[in-house]
PDB file of N, CA and C in Angstrom:
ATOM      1  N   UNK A   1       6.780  -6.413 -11.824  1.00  0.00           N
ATOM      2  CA  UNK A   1       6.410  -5.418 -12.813  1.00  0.00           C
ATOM      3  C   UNK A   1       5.006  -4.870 -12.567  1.00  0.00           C
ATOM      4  N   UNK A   2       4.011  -5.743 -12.119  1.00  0.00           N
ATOM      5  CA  UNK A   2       2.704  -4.597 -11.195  1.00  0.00           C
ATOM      6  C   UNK A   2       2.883  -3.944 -10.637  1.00  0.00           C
ATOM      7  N   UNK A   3       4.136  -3.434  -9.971  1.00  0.00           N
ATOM      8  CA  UNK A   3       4.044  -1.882  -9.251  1.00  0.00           C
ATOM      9  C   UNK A   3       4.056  -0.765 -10.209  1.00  0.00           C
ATOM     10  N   UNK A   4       4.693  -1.590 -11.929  1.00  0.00           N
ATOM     11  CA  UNK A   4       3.854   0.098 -12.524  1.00  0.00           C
ATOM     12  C   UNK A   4       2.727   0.189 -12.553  1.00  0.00           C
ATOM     13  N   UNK A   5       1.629  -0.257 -12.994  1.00  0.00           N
ATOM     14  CA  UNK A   5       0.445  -0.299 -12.834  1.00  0.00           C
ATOM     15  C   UNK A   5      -0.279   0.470 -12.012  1.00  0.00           C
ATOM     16  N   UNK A   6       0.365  -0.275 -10.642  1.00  0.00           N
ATOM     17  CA  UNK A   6       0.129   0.341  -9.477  1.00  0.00           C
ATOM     18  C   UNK A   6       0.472   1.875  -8.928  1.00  0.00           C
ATOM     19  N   UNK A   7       1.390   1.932  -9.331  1.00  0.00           N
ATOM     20  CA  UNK A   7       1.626   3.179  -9.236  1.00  0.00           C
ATOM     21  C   UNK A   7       1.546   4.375 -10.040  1.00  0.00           C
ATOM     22  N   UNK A   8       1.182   4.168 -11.159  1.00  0.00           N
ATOM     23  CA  UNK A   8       0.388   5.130 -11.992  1.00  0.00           C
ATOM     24  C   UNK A   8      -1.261   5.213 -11.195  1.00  0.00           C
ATOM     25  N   UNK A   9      -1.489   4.286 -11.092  1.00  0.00           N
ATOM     26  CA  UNK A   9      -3.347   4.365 -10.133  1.00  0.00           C
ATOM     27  C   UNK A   9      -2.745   5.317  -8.582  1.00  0.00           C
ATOM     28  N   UNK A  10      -1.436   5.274  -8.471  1.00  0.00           N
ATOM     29  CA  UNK A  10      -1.630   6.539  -7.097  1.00  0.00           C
ATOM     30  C   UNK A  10      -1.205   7.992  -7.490  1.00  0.00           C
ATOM     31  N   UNK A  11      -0.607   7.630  -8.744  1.00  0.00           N
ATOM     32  CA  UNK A  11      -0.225   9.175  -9.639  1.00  0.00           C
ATOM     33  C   UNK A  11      -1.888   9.992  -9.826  1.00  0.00           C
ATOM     34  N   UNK A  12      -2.414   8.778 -10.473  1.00  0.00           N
ATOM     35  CA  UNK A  12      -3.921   9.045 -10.901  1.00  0.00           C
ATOM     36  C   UNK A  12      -4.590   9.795  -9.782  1.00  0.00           C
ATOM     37  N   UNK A  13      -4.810   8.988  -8.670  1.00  0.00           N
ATOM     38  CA  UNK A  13      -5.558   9.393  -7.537  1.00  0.00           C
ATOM     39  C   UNK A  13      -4.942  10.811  -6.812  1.00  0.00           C
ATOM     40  N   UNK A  14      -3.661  10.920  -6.553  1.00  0.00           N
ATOM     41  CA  UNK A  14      -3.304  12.029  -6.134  1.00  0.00           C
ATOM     42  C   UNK A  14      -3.388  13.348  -7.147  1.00  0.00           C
ATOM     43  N   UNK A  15      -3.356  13.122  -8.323  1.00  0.00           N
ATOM     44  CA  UNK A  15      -3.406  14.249  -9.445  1.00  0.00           C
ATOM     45  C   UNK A  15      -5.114  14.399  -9.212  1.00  0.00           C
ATOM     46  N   UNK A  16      -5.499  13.877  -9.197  1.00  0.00           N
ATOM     47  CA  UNK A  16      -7.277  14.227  -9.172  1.00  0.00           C
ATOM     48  C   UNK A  16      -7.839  14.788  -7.605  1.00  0.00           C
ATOM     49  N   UNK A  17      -7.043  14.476  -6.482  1.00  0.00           N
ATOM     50  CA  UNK A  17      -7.165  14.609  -5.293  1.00  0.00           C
ATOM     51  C   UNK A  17      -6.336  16.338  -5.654  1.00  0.00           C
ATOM     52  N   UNK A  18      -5.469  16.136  -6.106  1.00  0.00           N
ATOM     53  CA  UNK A  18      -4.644  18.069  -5.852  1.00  0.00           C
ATOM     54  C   UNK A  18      -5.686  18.517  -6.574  1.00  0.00           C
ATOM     55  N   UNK A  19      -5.868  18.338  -8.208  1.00  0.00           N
ATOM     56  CA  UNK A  19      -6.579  19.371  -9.069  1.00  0.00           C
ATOM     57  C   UNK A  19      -8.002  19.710  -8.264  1.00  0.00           C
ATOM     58  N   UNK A  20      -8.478  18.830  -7.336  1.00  0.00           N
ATOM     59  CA  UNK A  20     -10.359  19.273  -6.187  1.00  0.00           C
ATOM     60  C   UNK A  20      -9.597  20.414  -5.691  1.00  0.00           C
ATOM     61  N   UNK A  21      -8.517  20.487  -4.911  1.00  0.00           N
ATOM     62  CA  UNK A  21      -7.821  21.523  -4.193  1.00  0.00           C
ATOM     63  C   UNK A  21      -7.199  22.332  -4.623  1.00  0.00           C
ATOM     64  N   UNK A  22      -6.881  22.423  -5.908  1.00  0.00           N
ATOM     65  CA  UNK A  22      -6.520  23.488  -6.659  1.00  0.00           C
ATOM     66  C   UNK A  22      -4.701  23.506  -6.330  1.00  0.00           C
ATOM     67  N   UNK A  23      -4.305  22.524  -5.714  1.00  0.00           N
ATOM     68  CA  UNK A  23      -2.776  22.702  -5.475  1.00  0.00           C
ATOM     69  C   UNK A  23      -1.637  22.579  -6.620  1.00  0.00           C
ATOM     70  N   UNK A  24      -1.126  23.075  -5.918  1.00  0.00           N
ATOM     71  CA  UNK A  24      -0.062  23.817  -7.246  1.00  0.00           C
ATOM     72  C   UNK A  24       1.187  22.553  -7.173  1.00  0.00           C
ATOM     73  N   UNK A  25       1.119  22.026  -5.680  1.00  0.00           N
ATOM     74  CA  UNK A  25       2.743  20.919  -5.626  1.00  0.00           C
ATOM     75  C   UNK A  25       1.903  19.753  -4.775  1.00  0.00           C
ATOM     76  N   UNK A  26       2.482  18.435  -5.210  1.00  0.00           N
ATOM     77  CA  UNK A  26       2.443  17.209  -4.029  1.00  0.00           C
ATOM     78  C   UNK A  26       3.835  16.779  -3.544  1.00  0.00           C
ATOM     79  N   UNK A  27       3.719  17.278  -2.204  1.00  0.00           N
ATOM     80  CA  UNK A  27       5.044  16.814  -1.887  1.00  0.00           C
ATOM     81  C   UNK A  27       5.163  15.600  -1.080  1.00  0.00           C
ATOM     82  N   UNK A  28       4.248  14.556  -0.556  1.00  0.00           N
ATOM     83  CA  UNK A  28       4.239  13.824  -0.600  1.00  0.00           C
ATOM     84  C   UNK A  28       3.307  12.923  -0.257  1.00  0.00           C
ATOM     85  N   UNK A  29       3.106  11.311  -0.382  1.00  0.00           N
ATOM     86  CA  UNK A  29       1.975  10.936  -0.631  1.00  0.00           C
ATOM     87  C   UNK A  29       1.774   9.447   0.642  1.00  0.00           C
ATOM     88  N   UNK A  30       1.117   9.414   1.370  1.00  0.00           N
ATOM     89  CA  UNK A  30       1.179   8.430   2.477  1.00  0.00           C
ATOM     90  C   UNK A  30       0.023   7.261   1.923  1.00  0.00           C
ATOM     91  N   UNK A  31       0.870   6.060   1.741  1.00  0.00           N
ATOM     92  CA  UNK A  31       0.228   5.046   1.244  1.00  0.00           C
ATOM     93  C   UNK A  31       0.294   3.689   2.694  1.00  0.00           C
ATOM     94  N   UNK A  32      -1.183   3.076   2.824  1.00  0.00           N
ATOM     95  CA  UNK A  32      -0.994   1.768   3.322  1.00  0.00           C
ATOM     96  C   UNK A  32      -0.309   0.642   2.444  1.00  0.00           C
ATOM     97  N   UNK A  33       0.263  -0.294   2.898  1.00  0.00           N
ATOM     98  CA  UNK A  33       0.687  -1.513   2.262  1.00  0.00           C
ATOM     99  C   UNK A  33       0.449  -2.552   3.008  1.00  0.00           C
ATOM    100  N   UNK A  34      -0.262  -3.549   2.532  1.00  0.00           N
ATOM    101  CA  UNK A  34      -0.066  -4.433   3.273  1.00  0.00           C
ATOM    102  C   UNK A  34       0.722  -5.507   2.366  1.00  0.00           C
ATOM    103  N   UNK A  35       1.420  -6.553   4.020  1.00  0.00           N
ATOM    104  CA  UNK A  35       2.508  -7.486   3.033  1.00  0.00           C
ATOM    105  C   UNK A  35       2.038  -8.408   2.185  1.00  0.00           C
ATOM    106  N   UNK A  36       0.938  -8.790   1.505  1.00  0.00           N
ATOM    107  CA  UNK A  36       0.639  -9.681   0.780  1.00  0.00           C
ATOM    108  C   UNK A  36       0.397  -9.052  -0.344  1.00  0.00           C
ATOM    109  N   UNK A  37       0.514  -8.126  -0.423  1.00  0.00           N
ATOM    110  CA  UNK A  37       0.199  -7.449  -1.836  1.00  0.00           C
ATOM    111  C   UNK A  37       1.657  -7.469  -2.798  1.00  0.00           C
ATOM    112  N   UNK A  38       2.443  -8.306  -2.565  1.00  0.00           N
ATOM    113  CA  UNK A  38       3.908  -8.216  -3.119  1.00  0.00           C
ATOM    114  C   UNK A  38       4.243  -7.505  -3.359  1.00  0.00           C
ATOM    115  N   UNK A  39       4.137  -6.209  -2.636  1.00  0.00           N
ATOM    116  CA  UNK A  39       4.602  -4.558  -3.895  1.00  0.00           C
ATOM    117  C   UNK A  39       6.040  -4.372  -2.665  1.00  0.00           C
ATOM    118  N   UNK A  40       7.099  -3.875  -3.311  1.00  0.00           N
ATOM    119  CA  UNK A  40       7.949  -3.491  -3.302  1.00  0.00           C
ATOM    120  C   UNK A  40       7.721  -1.836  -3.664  1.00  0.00           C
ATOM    121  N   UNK A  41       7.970  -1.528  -1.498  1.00  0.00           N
ATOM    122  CA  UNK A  41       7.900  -0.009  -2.091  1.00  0.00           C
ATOM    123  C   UNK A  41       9.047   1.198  -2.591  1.00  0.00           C
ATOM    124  N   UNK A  42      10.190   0.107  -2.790  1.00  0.00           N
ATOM    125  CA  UNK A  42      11.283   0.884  -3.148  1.00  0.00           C
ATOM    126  C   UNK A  42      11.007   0.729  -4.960  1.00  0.00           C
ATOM    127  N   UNK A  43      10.419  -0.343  -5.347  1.00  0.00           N
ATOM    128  CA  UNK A  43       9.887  -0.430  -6.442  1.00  0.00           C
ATOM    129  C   UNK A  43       8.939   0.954  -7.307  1.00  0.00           C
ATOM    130  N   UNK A  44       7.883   0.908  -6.315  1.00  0.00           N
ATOM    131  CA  UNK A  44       7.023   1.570  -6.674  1.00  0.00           C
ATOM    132  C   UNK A  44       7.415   3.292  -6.464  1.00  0.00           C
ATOM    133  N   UNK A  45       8.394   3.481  -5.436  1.00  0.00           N
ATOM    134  CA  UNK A  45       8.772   4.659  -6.009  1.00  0.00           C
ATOM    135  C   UNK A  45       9.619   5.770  -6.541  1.00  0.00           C
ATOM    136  N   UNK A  46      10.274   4.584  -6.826  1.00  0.00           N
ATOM    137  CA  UNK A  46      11.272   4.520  -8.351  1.00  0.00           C
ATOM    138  C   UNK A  46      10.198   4.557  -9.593  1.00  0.00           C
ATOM    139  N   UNK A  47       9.200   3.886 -10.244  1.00  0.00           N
ATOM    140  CA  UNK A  47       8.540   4.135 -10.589  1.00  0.00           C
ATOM    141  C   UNK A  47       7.621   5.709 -10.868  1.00  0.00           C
ATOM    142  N   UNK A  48       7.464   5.655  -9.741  1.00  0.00           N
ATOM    143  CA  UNK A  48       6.708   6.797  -9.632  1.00  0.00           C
ATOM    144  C   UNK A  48       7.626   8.014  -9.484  1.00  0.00           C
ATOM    145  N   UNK A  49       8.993   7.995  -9.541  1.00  0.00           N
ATOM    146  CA  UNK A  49       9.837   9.342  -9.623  1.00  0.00           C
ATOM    147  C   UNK A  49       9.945   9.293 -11.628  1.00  0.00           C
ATOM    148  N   UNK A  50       9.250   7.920 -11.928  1.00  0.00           N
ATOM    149  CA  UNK A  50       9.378   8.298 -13.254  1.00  0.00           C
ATOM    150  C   UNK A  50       7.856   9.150 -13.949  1.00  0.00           C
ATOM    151  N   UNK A  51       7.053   7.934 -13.650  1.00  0.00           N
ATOM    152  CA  UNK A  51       5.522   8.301 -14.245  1.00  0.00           C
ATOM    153  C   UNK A  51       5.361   9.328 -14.007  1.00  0.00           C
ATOM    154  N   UNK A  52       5.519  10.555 -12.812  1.00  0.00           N
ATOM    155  CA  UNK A  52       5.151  11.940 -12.269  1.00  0.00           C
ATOM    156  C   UNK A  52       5.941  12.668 -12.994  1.00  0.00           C
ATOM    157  N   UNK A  53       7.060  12.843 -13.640  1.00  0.00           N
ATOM    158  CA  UNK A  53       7.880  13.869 -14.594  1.00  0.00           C
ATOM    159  C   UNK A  53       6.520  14.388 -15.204  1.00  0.00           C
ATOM    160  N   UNK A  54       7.180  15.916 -15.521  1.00  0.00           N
ATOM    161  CA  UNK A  54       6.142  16.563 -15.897  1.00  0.00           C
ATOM    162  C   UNK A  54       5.046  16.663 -15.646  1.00  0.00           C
ATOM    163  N   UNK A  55       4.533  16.609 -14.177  1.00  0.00           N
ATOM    164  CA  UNK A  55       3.187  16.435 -13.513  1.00  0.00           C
ATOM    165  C   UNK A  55       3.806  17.559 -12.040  1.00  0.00           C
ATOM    166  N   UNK A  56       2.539  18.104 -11.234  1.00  0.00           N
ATOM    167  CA  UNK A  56       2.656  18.657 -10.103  1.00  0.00           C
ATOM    168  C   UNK A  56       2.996  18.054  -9.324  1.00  0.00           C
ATOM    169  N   UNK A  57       3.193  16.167  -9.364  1.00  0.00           N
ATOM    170  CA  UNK A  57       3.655  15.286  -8.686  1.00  0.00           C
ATOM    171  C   UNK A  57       5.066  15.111  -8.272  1.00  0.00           C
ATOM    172  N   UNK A  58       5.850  15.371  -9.462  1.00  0.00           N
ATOM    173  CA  UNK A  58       7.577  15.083  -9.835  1.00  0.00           C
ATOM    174  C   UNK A  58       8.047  15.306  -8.636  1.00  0.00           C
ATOM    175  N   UNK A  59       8.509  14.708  -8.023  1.00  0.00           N
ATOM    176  CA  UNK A  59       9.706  14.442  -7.093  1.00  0.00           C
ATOM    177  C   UNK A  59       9.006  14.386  -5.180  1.00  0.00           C
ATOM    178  N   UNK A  60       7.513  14.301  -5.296  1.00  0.00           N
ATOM    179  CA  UNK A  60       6.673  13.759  -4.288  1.00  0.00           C
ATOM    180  C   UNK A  60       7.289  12.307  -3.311  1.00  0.00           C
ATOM    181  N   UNK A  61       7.871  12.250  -2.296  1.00  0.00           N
ATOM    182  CA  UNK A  61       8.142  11.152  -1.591  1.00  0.00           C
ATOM    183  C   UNK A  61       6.690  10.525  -1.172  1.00  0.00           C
ATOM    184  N   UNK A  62       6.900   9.140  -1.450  1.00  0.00           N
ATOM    185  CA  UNK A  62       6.077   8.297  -0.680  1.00  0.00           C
ATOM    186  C   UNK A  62       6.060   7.721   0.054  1.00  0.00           C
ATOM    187  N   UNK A  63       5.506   7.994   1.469  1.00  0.00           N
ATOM    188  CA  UNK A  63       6.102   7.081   2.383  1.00  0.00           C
ATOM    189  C   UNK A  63       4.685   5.682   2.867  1.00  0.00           C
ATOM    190  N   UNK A  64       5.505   4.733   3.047  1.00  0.00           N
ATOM    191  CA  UNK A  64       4.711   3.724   3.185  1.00  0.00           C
ATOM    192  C   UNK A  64       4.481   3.165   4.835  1.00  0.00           C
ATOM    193  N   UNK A  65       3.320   3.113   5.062  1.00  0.00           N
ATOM    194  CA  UNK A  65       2.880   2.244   6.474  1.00  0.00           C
ATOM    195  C   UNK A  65       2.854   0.566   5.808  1.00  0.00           C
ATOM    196  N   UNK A  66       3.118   0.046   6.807  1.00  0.00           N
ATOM    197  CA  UNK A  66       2.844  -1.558   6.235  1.00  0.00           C
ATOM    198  C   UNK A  66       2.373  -2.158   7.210  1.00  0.00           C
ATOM    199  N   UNK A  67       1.377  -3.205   6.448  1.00  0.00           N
ATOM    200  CA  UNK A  67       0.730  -3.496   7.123  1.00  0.00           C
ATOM    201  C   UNK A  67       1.106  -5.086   7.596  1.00  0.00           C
ATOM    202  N   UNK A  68       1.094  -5.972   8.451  1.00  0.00           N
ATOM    203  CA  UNK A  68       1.625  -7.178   8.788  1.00  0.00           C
ATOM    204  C   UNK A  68       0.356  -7.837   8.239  1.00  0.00           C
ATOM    205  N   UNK A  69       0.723  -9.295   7.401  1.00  0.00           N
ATOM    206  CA  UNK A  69      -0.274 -10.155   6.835  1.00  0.00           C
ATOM    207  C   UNK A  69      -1.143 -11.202   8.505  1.00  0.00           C
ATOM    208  N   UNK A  70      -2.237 -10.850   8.541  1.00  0.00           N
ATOM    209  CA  UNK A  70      -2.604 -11.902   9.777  1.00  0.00           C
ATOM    210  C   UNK A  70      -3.880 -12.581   9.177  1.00  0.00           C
ATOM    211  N   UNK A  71      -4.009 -13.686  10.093  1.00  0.00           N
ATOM    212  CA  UNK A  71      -5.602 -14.191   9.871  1.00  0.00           C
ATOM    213  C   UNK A  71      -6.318 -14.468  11.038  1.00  0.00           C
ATOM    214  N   UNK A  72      -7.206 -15.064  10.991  1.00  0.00           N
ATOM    215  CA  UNK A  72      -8.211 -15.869  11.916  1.00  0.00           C
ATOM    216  C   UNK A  72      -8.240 -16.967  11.800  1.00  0.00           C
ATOM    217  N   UNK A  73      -8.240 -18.091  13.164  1.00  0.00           N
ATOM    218  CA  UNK A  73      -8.453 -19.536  12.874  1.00  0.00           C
ATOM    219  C   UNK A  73      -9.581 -19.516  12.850  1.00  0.00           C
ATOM    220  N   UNK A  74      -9.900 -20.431  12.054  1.00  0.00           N
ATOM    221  CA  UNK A  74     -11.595 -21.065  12.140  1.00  0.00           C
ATOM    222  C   UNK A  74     -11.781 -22.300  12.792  1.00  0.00           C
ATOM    223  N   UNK A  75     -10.804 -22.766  13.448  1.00  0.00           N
ATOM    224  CA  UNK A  75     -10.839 -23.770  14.451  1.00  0.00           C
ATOM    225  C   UNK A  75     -10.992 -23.037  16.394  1.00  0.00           C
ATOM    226  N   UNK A  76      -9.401 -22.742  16.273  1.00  0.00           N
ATOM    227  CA  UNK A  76      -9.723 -22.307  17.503  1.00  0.00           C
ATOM    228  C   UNK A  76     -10.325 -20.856  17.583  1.00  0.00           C
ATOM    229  N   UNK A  77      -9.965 -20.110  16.878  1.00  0.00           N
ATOM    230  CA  UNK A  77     -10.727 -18.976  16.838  1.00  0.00           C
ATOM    231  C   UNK A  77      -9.452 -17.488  17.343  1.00  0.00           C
ATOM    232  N   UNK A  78      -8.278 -18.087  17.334  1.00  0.00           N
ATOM    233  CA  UNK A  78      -7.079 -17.269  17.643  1.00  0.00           C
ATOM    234  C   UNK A  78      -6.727 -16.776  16.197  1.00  0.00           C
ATOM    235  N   UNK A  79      -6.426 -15.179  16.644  1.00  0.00           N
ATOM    236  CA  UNK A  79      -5.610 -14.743  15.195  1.00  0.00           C
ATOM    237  C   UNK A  79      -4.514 -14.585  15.115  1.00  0.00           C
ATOM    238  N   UNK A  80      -3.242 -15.665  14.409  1.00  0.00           N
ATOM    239  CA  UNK A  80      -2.525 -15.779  14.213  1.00  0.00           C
ATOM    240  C   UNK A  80      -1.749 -14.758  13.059  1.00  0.00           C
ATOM    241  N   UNK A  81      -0.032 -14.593  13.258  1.00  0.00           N
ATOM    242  CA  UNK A  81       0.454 -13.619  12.424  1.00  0.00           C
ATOM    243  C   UNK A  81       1.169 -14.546  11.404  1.00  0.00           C
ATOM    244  N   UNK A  82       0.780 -14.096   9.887  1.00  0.00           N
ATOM    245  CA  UNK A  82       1.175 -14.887   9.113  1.00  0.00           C
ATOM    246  C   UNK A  82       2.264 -14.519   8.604  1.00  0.00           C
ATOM    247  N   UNK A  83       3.780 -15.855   8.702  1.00  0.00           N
ATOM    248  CA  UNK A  83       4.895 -14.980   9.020  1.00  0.00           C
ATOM    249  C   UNK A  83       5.697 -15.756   7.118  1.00  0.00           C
ATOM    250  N   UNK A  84       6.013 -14.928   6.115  1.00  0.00           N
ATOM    251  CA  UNK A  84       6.350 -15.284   5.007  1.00  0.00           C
ATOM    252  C   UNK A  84       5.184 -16.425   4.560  1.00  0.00           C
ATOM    253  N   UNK A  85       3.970 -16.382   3.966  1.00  0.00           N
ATOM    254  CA  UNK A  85       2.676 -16.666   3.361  1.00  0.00           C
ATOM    255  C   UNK A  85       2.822 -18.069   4.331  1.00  0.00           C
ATOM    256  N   UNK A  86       3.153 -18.184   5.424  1.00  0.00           N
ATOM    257  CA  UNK A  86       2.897 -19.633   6.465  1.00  0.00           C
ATOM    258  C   UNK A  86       1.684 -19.412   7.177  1.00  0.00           C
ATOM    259  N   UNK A  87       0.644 -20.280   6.037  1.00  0.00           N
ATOM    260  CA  UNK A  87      -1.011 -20.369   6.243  1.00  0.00           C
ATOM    261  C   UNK A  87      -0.961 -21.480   7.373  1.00  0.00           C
ATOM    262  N   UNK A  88      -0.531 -20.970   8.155  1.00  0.00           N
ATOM    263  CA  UNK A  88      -0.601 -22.523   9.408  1.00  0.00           C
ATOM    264  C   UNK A  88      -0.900 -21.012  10.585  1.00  0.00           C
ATOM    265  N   UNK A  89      -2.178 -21.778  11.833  1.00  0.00           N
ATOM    266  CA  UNK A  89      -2.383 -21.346  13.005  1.00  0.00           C
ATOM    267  C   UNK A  89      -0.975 -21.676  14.194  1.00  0.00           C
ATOM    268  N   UNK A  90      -0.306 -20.562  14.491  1.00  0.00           N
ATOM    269  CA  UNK A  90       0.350 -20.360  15.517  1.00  0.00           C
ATOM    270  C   UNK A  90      -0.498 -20.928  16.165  1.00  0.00           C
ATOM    271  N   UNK A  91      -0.854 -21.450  16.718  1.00  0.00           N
ATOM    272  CA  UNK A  91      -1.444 -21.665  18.034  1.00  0.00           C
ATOM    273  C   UNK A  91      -1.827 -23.571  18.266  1.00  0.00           C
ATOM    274  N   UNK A  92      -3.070 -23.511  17.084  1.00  0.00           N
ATOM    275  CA  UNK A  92      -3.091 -24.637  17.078  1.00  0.00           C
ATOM    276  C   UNK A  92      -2.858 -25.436  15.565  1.00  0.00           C
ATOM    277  N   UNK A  93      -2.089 -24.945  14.714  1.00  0.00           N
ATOM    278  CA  UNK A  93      -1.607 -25.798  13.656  1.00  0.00           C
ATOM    279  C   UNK A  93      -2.356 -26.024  12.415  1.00  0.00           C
ATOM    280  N   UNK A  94      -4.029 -25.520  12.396  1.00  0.00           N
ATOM    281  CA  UNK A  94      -4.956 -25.428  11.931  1.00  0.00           C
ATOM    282  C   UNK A  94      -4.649 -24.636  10.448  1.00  0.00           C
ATOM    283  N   UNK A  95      -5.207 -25.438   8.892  1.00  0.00           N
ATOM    284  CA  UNK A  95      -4.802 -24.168   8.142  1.00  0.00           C
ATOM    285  C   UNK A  95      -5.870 -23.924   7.316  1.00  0.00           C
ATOM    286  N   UNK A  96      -7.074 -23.860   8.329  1.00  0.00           N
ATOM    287  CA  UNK A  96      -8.335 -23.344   7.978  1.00  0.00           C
ATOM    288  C   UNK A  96      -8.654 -21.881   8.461  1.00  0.00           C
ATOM    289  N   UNK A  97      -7.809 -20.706   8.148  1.00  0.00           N
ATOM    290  CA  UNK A  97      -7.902 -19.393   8.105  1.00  0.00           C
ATOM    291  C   UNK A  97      -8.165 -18.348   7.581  1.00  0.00           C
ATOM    292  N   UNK A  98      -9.029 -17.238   8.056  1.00  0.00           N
ATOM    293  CA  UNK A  98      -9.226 -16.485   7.427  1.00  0.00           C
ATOM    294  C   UNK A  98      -8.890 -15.128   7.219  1.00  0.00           C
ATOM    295  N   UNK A  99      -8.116 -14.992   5.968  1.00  0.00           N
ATOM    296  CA  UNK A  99      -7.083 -13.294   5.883  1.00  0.00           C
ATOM    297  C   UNK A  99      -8.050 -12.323   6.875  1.00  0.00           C
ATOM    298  N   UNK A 100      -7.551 -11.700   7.912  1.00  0.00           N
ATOM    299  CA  UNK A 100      -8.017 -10.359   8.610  1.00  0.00           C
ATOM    300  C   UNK A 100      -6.858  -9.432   7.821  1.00  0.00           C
ATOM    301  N   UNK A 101      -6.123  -9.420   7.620  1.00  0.00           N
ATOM    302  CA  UNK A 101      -5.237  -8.174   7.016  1.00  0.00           C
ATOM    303  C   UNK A 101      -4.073  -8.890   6.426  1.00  0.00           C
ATOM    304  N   UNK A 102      -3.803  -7.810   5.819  1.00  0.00           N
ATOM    305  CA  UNK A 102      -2.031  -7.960   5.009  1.00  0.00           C
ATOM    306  C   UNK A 102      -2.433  -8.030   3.694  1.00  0.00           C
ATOM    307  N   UNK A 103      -3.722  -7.229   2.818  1.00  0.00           N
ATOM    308  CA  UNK A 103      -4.185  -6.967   1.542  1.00  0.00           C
ATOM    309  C   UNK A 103      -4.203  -5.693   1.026  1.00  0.00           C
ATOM    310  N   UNK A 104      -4.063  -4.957   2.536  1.00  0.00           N
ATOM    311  CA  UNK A 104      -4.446  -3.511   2.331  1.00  0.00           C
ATOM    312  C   UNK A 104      -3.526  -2.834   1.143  1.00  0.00           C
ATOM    313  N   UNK A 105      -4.285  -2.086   0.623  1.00  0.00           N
ATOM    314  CA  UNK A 105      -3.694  -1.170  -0.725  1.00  0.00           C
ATOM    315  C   UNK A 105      -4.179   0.144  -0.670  1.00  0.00           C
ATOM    316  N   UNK A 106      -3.985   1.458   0.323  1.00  0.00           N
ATOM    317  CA  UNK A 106      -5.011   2.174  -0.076  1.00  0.00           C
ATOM    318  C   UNK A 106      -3.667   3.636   0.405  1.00  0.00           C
ATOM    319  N   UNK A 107      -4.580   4.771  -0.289  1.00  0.00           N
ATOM    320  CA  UNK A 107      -3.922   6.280  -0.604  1.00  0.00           C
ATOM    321  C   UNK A 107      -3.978   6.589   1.023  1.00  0.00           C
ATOM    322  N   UNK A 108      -3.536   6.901   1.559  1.00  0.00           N
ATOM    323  CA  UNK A 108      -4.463   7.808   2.850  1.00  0.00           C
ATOM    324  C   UNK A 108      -3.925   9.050   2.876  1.00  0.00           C
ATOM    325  N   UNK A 109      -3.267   9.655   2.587  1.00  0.00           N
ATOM    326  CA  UNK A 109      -3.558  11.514   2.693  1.00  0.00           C
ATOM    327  C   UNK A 109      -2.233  11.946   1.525  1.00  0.00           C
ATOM    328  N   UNK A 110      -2.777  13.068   1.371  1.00  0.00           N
ATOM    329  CA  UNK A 110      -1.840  13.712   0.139  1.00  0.00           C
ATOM    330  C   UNK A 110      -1.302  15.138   0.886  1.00  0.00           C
ATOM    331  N   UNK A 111      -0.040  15.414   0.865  1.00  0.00           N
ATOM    332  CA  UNK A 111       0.538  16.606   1.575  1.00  0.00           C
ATOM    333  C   UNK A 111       0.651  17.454   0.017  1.00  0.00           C
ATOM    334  N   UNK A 112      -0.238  18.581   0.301  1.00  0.00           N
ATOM    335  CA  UNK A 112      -0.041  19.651  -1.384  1.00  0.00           C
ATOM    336  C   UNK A 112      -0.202  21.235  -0.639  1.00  0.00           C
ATOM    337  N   UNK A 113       0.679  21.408  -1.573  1.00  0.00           N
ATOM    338  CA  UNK A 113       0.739  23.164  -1.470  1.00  0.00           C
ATOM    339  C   UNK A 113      -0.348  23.861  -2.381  1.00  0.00           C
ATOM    340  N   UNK A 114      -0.803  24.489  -1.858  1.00  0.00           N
ATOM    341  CA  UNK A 114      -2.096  25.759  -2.252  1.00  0.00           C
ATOM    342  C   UNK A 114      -2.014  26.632  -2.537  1.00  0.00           C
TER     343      UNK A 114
END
């Protein structure tokens, strides 16, 4: 149920990103994901074909990049890919690591008509 949340904060951001540009339509909206952020992006934009009714947003596809969850050992110093939240070093077994990615949450470009 946090992808409504969430996805009203990209309704938000893209409605404030068109109205700087004066655009009249968003047709669609390119979001990072990374996998640790539990969001379900079939979730979120289902959601968001709701929250955008009656907005310059309504019927905007979102398409999602995703990002793979990895870390860093702090033993050996290899960055391992963290495969379903398995905080263990591929390499050497170590589960003293530190997240390098798979948190990401961010807007990156808005496609709008002018």
């Amino acid at each position: 149920m946090h992808e409504l949340s969430i996805t009203q904060s990209i309704l938000n951001i893209a409605l404030s990103s068109a109205e700087n540009e004066h655009a009249k339509k968003i047709n669609k909206i390119k979001i990072t994901l990374g996998e640790m952020t539990g969001c379900v992006p079939q979730y979120i934009q289902e959601y968001f074909d709701i929250v955008s009714e009656g907005t310059i947003a309504h019927g905007a596809k979102l398409e999602f990049d995703s990002i793979p969850a990895s870390a860093k050992c702090l033993d050996c110093g290899a960055e391992t890919r963290l495969i379903r939240f398995r905080f263990r070093c591929e390499h050497c077994g170590s589960q003293k690591l530190k997240i390098v990615s798979g948190r990401e949450f961010l807007v990156d470009s808005i496609d709008i008509d002018d």
